[in-house]
N, C-alpha and C. Protein backbone atom coordinates (compact mmCIF):
# COMPACT_ATOMS: atom_id res chain seq x y z
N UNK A 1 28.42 7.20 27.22
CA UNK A 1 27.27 7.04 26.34
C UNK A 1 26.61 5.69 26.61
N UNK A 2 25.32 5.62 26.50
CA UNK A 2 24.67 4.27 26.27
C UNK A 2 23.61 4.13 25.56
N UNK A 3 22.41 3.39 25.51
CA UNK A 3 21.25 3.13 24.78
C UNK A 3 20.12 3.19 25.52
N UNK A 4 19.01 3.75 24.76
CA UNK A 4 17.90 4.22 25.52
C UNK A 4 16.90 3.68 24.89
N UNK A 5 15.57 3.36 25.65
CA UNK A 5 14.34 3.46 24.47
C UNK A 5 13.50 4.71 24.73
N UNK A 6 12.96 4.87 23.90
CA UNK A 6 12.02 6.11 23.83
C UNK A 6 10.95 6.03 23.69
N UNK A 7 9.58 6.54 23.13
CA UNK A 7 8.22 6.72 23.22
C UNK A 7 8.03 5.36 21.52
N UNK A 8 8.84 5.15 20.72
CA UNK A 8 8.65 4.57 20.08
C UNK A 8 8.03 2.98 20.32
N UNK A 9 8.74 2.55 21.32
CA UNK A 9 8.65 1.41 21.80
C UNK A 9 7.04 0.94 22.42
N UNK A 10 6.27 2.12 23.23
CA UNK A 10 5.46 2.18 23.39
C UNK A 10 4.32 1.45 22.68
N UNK A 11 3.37 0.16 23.63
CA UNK A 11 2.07 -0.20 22.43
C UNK A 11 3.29 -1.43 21.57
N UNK A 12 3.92 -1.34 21.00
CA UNK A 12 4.43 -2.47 20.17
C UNK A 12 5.58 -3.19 21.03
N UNK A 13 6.86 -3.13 21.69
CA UNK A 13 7.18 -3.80 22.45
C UNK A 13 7.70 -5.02 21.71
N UNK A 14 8.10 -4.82 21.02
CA UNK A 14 9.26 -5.33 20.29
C UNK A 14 10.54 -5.99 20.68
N UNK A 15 10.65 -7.21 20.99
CA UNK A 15 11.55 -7.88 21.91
C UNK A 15 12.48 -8.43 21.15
N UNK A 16 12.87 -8.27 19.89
CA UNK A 16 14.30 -8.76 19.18
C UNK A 16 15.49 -7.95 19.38
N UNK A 17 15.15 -6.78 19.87
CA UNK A 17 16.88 -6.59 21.04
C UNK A 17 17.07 -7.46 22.25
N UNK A 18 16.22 -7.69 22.86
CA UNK A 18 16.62 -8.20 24.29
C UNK A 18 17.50 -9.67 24.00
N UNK A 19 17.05 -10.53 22.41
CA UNK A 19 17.79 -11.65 22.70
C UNK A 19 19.03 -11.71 22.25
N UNK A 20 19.69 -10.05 21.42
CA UNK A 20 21.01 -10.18 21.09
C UNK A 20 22.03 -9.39 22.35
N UNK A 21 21.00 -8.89 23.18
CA UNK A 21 21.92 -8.25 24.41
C UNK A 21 22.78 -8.91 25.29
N UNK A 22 23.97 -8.52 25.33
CA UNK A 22 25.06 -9.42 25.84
C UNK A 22 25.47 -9.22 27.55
N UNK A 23 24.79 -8.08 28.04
CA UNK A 23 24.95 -7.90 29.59
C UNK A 23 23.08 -8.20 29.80
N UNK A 24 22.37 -8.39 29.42
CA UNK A 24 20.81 -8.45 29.86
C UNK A 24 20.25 -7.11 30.95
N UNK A 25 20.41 -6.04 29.86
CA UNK A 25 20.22 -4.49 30.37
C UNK A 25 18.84 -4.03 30.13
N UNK A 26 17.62 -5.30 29.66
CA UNK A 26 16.38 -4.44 29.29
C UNK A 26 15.60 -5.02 30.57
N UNK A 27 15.04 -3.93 30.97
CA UNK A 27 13.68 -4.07 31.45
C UNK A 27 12.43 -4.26 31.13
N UNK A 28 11.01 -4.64 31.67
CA UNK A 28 10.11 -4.69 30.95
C UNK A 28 8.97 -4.20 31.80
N UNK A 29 8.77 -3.12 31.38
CA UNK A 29 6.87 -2.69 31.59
C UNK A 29 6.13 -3.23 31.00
N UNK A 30 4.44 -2.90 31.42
CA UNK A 30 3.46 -3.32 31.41
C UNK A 30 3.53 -2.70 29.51
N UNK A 31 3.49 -1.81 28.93
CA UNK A 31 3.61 -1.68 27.58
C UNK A 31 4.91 -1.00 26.86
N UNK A 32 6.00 -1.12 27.55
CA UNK A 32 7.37 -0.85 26.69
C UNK A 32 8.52 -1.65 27.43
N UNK A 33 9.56 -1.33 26.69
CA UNK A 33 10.93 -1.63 27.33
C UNK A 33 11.76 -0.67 27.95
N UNK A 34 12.41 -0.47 28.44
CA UNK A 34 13.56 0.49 28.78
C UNK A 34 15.16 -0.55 29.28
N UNK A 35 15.77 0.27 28.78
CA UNK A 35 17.53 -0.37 28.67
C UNK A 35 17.83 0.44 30.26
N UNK A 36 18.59 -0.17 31.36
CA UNK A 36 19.42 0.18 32.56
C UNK A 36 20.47 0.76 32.16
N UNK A 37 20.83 2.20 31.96
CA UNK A 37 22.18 2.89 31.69
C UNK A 37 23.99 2.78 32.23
N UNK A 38 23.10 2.03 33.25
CA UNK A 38 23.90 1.73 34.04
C UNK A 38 25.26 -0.11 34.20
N UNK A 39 23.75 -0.37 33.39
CA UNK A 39 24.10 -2.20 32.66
C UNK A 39 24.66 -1.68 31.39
N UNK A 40 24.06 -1.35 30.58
CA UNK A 40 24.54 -1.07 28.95
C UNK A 40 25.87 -0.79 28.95
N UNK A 41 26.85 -1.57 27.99
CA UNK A 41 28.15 -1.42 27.82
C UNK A 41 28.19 -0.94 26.24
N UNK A 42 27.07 -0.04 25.93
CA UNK A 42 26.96 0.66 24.57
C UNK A 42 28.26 -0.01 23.81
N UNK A 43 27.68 -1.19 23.33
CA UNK A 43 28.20 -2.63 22.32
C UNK A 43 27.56 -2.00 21.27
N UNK A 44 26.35 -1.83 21.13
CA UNK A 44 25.30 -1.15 19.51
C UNK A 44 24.50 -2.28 19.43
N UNK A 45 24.19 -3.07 19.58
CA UNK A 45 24.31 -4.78 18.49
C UNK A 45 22.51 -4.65 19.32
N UNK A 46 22.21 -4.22 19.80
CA UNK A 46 20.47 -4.15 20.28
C UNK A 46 19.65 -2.53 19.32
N UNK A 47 20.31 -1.95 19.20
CA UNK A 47 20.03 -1.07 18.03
C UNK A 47 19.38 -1.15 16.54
N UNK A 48 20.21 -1.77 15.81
CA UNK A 48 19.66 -2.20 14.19
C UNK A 48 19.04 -3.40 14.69
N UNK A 49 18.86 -3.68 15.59
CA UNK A 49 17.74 -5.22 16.03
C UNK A 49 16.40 -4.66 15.87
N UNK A 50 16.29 -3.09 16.35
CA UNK A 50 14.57 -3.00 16.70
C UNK A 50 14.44 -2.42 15.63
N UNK A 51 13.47 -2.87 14.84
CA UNK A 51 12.67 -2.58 13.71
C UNK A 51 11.97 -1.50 13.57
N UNK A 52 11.71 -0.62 14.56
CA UNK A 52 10.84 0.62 14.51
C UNK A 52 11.75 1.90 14.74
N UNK A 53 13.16 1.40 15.28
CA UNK A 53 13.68 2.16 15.83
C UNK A 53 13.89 3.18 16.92
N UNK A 54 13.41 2.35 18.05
CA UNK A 54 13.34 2.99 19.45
C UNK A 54 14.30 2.99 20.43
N UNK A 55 15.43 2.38 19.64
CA UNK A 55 16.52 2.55 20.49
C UNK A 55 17.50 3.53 20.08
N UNK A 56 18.04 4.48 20.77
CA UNK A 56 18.64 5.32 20.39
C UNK A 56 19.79 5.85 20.96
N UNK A 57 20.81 6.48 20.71
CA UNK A 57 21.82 6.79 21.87
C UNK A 57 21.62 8.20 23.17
N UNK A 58 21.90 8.01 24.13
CA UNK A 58 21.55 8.88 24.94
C UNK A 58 22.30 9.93 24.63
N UNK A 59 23.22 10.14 24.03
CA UNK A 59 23.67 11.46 23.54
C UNK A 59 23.13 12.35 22.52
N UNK A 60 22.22 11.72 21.91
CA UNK A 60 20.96 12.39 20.89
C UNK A 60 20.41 13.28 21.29
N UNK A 61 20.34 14.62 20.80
CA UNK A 61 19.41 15.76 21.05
C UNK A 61 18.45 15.64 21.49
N UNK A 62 17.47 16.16 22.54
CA UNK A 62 16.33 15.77 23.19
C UNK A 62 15.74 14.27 23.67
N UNK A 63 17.01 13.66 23.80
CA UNK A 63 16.67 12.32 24.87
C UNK A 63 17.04 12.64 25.79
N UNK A 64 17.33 13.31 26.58
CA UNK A 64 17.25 13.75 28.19
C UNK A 64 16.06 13.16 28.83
N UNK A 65 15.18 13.44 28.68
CA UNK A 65 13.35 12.72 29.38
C UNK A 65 13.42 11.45 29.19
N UNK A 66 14.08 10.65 28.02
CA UNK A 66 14.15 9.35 28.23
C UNK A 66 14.82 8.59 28.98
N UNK A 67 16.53 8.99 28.93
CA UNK A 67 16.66 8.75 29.63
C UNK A 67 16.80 8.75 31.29
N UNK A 68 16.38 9.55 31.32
CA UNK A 68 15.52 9.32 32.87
C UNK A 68 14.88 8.66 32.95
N UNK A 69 13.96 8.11 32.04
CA UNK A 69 12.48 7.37 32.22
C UNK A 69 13.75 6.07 32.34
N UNK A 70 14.34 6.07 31.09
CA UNK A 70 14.71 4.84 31.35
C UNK A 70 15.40 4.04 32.72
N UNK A 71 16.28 5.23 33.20
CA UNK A 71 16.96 5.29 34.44
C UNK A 71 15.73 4.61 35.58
N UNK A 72 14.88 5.20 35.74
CA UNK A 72 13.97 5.13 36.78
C UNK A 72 13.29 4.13 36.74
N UNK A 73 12.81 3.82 35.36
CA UNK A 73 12.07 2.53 35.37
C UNK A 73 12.19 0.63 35.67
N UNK A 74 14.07 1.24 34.80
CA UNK A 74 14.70 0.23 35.03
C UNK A 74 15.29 -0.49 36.48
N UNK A 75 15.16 0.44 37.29
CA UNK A 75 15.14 0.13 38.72
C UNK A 75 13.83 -0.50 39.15
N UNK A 76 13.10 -0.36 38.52
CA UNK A 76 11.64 -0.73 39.22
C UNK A 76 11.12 -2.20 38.64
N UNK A 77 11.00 -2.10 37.13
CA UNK A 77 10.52 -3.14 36.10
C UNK A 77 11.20 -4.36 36.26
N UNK A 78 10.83 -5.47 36.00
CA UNK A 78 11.50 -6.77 36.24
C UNK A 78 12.42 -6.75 34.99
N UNK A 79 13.63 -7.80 35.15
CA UNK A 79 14.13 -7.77 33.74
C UNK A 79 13.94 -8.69 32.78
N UNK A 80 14.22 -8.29 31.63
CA UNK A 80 13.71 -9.18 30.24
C UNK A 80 14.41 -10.19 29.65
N UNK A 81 14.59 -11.00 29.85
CA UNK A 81 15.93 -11.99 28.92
C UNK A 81 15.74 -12.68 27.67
N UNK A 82 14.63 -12.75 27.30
CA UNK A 82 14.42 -13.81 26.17
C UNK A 82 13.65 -13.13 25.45
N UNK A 83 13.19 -12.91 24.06
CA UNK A 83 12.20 -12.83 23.19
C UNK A 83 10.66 -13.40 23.56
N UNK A 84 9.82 -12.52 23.53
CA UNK A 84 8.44 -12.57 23.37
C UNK A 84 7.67 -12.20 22.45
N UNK A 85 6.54 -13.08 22.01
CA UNK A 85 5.71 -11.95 20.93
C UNK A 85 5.08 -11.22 21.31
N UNK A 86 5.12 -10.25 20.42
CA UNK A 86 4.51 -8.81 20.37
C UNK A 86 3.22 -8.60 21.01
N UNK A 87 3.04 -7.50 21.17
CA UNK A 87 1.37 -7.20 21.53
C UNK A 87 0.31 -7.72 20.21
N UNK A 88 -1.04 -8.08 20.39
CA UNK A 88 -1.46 -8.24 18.98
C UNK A 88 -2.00 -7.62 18.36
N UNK A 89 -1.65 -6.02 18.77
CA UNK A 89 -2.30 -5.05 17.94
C UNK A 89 -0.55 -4.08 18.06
N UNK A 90 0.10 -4.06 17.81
CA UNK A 90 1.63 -3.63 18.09
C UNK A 90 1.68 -2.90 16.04
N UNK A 91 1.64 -4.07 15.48
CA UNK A 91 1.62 -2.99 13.82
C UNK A 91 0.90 -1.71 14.39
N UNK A 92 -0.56 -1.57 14.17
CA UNK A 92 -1.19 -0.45 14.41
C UNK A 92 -0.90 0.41 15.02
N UNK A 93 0.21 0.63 16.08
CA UNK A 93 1.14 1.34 16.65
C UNK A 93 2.36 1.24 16.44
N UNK A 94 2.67 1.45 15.20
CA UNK A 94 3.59 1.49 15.07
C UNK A 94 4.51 2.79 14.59
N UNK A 95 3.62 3.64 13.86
CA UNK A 95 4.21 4.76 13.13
C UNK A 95 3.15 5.73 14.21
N UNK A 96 2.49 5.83 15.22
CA UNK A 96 1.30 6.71 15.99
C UNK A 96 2.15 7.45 16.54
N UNK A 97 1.91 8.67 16.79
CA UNK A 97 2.74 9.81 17.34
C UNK A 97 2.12 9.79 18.79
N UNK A 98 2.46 10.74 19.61
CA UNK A 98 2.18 11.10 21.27
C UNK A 98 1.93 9.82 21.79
N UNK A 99 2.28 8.40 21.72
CA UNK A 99 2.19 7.47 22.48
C UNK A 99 2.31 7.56 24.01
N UNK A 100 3.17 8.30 24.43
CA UNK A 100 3.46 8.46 25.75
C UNK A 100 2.49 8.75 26.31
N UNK A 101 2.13 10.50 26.29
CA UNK A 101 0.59 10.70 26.60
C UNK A 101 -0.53 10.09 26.81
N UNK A 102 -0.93 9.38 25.71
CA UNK A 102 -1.83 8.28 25.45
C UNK A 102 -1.89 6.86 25.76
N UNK A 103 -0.30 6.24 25.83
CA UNK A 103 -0.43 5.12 26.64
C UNK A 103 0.34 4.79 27.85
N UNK A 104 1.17 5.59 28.12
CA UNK A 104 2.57 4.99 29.28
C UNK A 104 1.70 4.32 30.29
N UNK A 105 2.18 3.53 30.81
CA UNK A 105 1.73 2.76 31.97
C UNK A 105 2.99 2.49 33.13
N UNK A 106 3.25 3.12 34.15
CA UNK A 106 4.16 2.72 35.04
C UNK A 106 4.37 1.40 35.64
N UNK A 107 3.53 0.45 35.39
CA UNK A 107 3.53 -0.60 36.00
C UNK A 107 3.80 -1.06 37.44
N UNK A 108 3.71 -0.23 38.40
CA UNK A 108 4.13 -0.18 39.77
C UNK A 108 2.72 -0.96 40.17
């Protein structure tokens, strides 16, 4: 098992997991995060950190697509170590549904 982010993260980008992560498993795109499945020593302790709740366990019903995304991205994206602020429109996306659709950005 490990930790994933999902479409939540999307647009807000919320960086108060990355500074309690104890192996430094997040990546960072151009508008989300994604966790390396492969780094994550599913500890929990980056979980009740994100406030919107976009982190989730990969054993959760219909996170299959994430984690892949996450898998894939995290190979690509630089990694994240420290806390940043937010986007400055990140509230307003915060509760928005189909984010993915509407915003993913691969950052390649």
């Amino acid at each position: 098992m490990t930790y994933i982010v999902n479409d939540k993260c999307i647009k807000c980008k919320l960086t108060d997991c990355v500074e309690v992560c104890p192996v430094d498993c997040f990546y960072e795109g151009k508008n989300m995060l994604v966790i390396k499945p492969d780094e994550c020593i599913d500890c929990g302790v980056c979980e009740p950190e994100c406030p919107i709740n976009a982190i989730v366990s990969d054993t959760e019903s219909g996170n299959e697509k994430w984690l892949e995304l996450n898998k894939k991205y995290s190979e690509i994206w630089p990694n994240i170590t420290e806390r940043k602020d937010p986007p400055k429109d990140s509230k307003e996306h915060e509760n928005e549904e189909n984010k993915f659709e509407k915003y993913f950005k691969e950052n390649i």
